[in-house]
Protein backbone atom coordinates (compact mmCIF):
# COMPACT_ATOMS: atom_id res chain seq x y z
CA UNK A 1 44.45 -36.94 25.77
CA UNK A 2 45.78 -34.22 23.54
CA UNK A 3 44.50 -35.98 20.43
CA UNK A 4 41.28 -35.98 21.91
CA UNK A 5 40.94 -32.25 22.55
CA UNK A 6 41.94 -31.34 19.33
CA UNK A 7 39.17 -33.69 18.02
CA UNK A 8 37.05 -32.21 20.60
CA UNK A 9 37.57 -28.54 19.07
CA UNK A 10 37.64 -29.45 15.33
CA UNK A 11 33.81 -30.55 16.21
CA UNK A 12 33.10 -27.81 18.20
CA UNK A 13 34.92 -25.37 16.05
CA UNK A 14 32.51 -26.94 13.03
CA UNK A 15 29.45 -27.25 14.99
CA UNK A 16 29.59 -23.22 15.42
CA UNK A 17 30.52 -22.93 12.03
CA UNK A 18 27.01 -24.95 10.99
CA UNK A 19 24.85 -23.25 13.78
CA UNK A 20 26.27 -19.54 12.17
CA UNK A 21 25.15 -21.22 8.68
CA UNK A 22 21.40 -22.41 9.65
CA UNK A 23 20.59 -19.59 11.88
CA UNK A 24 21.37 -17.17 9.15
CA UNK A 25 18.27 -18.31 7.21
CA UNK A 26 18.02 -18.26 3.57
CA UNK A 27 19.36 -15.67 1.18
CA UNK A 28 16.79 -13.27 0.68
CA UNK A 29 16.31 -10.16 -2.19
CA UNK A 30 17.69 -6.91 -1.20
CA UNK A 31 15.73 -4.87 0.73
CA UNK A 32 14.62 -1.15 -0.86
CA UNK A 33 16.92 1.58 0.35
CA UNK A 34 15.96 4.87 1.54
CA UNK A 35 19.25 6.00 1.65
CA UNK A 36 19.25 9.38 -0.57
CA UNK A 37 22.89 8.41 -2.14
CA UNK A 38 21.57 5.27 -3.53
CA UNK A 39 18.40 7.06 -5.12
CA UNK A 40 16.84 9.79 -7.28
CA UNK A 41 15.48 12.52 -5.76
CA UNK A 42 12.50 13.80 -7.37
CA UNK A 43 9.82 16.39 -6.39
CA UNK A 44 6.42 16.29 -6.16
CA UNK A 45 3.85 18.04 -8.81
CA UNK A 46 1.53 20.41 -7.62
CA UNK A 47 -1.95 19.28 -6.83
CA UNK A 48 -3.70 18.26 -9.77
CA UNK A 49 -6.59 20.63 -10.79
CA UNK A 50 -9.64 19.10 -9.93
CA UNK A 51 -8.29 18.67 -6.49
CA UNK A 52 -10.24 19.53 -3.45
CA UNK A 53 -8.89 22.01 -1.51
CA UNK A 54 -8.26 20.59 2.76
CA UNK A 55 -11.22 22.23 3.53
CA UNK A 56 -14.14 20.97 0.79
CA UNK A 57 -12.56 17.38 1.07
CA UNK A 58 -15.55 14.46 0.75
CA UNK A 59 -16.09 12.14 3.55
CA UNK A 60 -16.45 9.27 1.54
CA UNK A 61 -13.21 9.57 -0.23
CA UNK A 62 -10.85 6.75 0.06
CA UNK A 63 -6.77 6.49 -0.08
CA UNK A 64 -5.37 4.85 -2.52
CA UNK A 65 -3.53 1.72 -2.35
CA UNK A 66 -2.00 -1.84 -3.79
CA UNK A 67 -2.46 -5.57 -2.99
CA UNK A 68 -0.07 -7.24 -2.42
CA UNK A 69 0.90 -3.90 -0.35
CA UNK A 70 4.03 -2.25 -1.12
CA UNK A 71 6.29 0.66 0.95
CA UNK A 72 4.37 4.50 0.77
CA UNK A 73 4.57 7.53 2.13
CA UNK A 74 2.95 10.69 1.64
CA UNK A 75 4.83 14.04 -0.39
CA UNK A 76 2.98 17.48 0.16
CA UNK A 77 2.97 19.20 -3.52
CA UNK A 78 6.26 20.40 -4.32
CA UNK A 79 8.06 18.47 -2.07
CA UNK A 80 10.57 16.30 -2.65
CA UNK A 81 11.57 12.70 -2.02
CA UNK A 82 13.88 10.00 -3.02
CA UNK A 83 12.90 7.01 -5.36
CA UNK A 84 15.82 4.65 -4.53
CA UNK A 85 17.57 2.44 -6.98
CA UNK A 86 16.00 -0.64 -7.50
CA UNK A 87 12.04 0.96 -7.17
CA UNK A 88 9.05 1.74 -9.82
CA UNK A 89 8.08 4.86 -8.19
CA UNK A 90 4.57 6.21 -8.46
CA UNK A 91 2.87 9.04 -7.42
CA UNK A 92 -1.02 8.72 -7.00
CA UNK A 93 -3.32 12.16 -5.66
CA UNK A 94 -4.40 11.10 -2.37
CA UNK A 95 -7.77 13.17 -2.18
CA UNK A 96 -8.04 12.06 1.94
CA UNK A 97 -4.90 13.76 2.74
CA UNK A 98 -4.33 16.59 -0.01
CA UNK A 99 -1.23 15.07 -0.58
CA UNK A 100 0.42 12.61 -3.15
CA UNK A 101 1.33 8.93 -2.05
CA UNK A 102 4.10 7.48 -3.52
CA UNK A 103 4.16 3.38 -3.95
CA UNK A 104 7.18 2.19 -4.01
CA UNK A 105 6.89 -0.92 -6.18
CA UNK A 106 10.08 -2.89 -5.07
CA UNK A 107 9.44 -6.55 -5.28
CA UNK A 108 8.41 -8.17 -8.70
CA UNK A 109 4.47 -8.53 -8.70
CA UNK A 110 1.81 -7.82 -10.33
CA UNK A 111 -0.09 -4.93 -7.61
CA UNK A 112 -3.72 -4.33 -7.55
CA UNK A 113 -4.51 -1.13 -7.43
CA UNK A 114 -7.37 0.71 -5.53
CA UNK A 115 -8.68 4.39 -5.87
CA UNK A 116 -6.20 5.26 -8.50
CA UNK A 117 -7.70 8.33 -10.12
CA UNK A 118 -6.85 10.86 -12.44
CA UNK A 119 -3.40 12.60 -13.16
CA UNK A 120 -0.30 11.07 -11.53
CA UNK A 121 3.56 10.33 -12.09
CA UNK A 122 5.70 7.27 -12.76
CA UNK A 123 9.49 7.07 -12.15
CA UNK A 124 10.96 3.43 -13.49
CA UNK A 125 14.44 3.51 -11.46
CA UNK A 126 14.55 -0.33 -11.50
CA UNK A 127 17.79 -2.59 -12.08
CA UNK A 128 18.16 -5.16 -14.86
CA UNK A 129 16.44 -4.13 -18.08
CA UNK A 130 13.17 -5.06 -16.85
CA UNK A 131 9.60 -4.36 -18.51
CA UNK A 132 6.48 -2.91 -16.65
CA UNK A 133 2.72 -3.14 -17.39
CA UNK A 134 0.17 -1.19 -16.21
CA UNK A 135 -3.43 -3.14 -17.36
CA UNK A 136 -6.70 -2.46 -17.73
CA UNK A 137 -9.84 -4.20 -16.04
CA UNK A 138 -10.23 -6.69 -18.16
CA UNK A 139 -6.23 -7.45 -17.82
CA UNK A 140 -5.40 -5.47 -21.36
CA UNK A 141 -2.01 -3.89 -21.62
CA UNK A 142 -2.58 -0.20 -21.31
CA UNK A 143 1.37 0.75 -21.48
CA UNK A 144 4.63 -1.38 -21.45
CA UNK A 145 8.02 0.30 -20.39
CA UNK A 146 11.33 -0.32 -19.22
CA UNK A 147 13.70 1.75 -17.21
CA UNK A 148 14.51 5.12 -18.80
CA UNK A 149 15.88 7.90 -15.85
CA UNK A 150 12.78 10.01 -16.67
CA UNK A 151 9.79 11.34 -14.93
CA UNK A 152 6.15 10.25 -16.67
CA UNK A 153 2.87 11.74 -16.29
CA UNK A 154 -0.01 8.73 -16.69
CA UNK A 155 -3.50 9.38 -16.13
CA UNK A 156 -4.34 6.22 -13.48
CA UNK A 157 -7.72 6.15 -13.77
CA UNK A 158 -8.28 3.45 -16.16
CA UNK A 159 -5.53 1.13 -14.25
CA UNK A 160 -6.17 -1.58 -12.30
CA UNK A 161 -2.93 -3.24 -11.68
CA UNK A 162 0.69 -2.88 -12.09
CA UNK A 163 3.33 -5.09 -13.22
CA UNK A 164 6.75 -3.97 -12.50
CA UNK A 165 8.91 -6.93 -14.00
């Protein structure tokens, strides 16, 4: 009888061990941190000049934005904000809000962008020695970089995607 009990645990003791194992899923990437420590804070330009000031702001103006979509928030001018480790940060004039909206461009893919306009800000804080694109409509390469701990101005207007790996 005792042989069988300690049979009878080994089993259940490795049945446990199996169910921990399968209902733990598979290994995924890490997910981006918004912990401050683990980032760079940065702060946000002032408003470009051609902005339009809250009160003169068009209807018909649209937010800008990625596809695949991609972790954003919005920084008033001169604010500040953390780019954690890991992220191509950007910073794109968002002329419905008369604010900027940073994308933070986490997982490797190549983003579409949509109402990308005029003067904005890149910050490559990405892991690895990776390369980034930005292209053109017709797919050109408009700029190639890799990580370098400093903040770029890029005029997004003639970008229509983002590679950032």
């Amino acid at each position: 009888m005792r042989d069988r009990h300690s049979v009878l645990g080994l089993i259940g003791a490795l049945a446990l061990m199996l169910a921990a194992v399968f209902t733990a899923g598979p290994a995924q990437a890490a997910v981006a941190s918004d912990d401050g420590t683990v980032g760079r804070v940065l702060t946000a330009p002032p408003a470009p000049q051609d902005a339009q000031s809250a009160s003169t702001r068009s209807p018909a103006a649209n937010s800008p934005s990625v596809s695949p979509s991609a972790r954003s928030i919005h920084v008033a001018p001169g604010a500040t904000f953390n780019c954690p480790s890991g992220n191509l940060c950007t910073e794109v004039w968002d002329p419905t809000t008369g604010s900027w909206e940073i994308f933070f461009l986490y997982t490797c893919n190549r983003y579409y962008t949509s109402y990308w306009n005029g003067a904005g800000w890149y910050y490559d804080f990405q892991t690895g020695g990776v390369t980034s694109y930005f292209y053109g409509q017709s797919g050109n390469v408009l700029h190639s970089f890799r990580p370098d701990s400093a903040l770029h101005s890029y005029t997004w207007t003639p970008v229509w995607s983002v590679r950032n790996c």
